[in-house]
Protein backbone atom coordinates (compact mmCIF):
# COMPACT_ATOMS: atom_id res chain seq x y z
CA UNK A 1 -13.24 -8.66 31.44
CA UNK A 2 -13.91 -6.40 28.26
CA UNK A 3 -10.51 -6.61 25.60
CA UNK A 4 -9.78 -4.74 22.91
CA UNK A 5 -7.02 -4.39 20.52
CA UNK A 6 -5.73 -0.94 20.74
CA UNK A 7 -6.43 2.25 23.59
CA UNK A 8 -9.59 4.12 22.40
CA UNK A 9 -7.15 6.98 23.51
CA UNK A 10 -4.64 6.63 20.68
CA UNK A 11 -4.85 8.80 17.94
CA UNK A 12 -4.29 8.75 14.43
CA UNK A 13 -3.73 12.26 12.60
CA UNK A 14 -4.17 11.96 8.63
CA UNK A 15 -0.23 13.28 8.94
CA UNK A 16 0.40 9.89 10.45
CA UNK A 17 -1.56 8.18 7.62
CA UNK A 18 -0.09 9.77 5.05
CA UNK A 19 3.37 9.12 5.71
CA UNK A 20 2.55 4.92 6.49
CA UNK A 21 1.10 5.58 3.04
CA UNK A 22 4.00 6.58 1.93
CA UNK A 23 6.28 4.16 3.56
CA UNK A 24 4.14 1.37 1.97
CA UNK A 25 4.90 2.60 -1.62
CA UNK A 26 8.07 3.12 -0.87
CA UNK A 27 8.14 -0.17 -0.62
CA UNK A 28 6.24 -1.47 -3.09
CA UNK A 29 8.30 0.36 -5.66
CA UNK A 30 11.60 -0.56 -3.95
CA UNK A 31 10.83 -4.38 -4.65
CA UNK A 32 9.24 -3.89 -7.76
CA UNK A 33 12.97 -2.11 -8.56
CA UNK A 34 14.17 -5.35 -7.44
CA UNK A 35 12.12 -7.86 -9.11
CA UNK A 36 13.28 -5.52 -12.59
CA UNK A 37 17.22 -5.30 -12.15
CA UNK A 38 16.73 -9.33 -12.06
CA UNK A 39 14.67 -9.65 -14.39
CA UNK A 40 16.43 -11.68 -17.66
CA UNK A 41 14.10 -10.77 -20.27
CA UNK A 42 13.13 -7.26 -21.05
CA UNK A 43 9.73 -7.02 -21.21
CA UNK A 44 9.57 -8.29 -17.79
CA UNK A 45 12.13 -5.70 -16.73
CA UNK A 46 9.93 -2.92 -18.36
CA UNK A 47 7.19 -4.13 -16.47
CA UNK A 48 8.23 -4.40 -13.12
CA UNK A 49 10.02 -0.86 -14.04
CA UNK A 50 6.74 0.60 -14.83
CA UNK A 51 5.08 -0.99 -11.58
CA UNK A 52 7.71 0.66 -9.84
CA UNK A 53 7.08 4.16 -11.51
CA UNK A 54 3.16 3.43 -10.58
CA UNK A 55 4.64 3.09 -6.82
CA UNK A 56 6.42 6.49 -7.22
CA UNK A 57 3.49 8.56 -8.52
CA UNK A 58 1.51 6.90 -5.71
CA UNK A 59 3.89 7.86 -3.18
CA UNK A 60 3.73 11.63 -4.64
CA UNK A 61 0.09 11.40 -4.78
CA UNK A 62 -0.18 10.89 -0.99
CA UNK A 63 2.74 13.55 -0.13
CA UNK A 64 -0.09 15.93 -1.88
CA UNK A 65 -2.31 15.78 0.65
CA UNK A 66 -2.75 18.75 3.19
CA UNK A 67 -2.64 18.50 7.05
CA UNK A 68 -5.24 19.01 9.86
CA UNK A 69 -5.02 22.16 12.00
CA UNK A 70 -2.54 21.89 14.74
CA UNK A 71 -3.01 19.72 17.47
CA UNK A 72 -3.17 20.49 21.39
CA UNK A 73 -0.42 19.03 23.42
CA UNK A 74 -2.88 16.35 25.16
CA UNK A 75 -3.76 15.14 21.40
CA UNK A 76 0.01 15.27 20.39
CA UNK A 77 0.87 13.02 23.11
CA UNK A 78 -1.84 10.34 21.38
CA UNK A 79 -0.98 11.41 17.98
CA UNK A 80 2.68 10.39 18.87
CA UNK A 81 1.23 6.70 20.44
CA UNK A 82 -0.38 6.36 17.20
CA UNK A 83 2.68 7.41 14.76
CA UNK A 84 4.91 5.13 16.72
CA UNK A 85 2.78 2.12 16.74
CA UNK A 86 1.84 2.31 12.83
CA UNK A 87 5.69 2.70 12.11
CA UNK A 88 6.56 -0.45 13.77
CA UNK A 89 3.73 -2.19 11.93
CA UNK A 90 5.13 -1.07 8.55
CA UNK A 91 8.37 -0.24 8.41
CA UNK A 92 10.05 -2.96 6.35
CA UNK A 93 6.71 -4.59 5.12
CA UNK A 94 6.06 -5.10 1.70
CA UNK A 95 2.65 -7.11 2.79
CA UNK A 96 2.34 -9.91 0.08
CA UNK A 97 4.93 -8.49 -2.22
CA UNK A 98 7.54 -10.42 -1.47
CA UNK A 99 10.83 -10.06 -4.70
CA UNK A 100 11.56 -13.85 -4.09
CA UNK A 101 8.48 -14.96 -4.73
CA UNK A 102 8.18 -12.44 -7.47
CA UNK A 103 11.08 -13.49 -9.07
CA UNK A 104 10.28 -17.59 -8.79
CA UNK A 105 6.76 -16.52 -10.99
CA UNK A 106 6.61 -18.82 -14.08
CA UNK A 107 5.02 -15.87 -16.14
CA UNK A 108 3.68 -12.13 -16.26
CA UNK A 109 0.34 -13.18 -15.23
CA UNK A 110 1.61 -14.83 -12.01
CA UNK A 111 3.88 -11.84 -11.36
CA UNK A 112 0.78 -9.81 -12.36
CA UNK A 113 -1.33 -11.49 -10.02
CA UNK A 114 1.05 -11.21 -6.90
CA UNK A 115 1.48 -7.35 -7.52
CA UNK A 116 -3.00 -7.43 -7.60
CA UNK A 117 -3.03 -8.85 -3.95
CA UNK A 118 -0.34 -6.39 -3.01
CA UNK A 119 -2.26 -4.10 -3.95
CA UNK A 120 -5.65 -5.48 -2.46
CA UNK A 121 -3.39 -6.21 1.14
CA UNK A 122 -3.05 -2.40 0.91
CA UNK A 123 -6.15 -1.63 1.12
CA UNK A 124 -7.03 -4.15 4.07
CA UNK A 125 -4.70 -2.17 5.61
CA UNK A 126 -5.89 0.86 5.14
CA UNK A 127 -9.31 0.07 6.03
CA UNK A 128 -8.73 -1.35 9.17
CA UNK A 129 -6.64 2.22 9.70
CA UNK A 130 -9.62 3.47 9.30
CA UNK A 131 -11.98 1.78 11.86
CA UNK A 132 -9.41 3.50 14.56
CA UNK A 133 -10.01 7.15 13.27
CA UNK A 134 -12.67 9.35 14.63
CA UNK A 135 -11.59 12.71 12.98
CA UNK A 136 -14.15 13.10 10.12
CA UNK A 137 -11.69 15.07 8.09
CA UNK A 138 -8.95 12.08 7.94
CA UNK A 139 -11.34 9.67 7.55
CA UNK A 140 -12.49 11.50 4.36
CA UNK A 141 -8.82 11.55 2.99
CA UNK A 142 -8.55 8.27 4.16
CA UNK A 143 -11.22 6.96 1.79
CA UNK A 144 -9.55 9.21 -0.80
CA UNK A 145 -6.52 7.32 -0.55
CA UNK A 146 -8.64 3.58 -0.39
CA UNK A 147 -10.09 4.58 -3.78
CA UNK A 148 -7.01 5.28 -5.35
CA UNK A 149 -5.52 1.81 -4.32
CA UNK A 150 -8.19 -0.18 -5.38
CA UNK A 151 -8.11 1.70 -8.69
CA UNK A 152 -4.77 0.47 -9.02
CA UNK A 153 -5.77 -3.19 -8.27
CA UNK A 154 -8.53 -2.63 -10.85
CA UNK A 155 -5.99 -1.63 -13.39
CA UNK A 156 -2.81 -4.42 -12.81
CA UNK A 157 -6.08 -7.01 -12.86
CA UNK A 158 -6.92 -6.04 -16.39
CA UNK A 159 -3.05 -5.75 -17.47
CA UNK A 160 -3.01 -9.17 -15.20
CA UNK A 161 -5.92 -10.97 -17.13
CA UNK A 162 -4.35 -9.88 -20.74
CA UNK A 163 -2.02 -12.01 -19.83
CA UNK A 164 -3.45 -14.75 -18.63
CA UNK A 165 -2.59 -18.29 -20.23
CA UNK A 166 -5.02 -19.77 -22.60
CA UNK A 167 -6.16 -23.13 -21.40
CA UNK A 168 -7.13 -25.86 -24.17
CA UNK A 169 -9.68 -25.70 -25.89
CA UNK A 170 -11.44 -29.23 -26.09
């Protein structure tokens, strides 16, 4: 007996996409918020303040993005199978970035480090949206949107690494 994960029949429309996208920055900045109004000292506030911001422009970036032609009503019907299952996967999940454990960090470069794997969960996730789209045209945006995240790992893991504590030197 053959098994697989998901219907071959459910689709994915890059509207759908875009909008998960979304949700995931969303929440990304929404705890990053967090992590800053708890912060006690003020660099670290400033920080997570301009992580959040980063989250923001993210979000905007993705809203951006233009839609594929409409849809006929047997690929709605999918289209809607897809939306609704990707909601339920995201809809309060901040992946790896979790404000506790934020917020228990003993510096900037563990904090740092924790918003890097955010990051990098992002694009797991993203990817493996990706090996369940067949529309050439989404999957293009798609990688848009995977290239933009891992820029942003790229960049907190250079902020991250300026900050990382010197061991001693023997």
């Amino acid at each position: 007996m053959e098994q697989s994960q998901f219907p071959k029949d459910i689709m994915f429309t890059i509207e759908d996409i875009k909008n998960i996208a979304i949700q995931i920055e969303t929440n990304g900045e929404n705890t990053y918020r967090k992590v800053a109004q708890n912060c006690k000292d003020k660099n670290l506030e400033d920080m997570f303040n301009w992580l959040a911001d980063e989250e923001r422009r993210h979000a905007n970036w993705f809203r951006q993005f233009k839609t594929e032609a409409p849809l006929t009503p047997e690929q709605e019907e999918l289209a809607n199978m897809g939306k609704n299952l990707l909601q339920d996967m995201v809809k309060d999940q901040t992946f790896s970035l979790d404000p506790d454990q934020l917020a228990k960090a003993a510096n900037l470069y563990e904090m740092l480090s924790q918003s890097v794997v955010f990051e990098q969960d992002t694009v797991l996730f993203y990817e493996f949206i990706g090996g369940l789209i067949s529309d050439e045209e989404t999957l293009k945006q798609l990688e848009r949107i995977i290239a933009e995240e891992k820029k942003h790992a790229v960049q907190l893991q250079e902020l991250a690494d300026s900050f990382q504590p010197q061991e001693a030197a023997h």
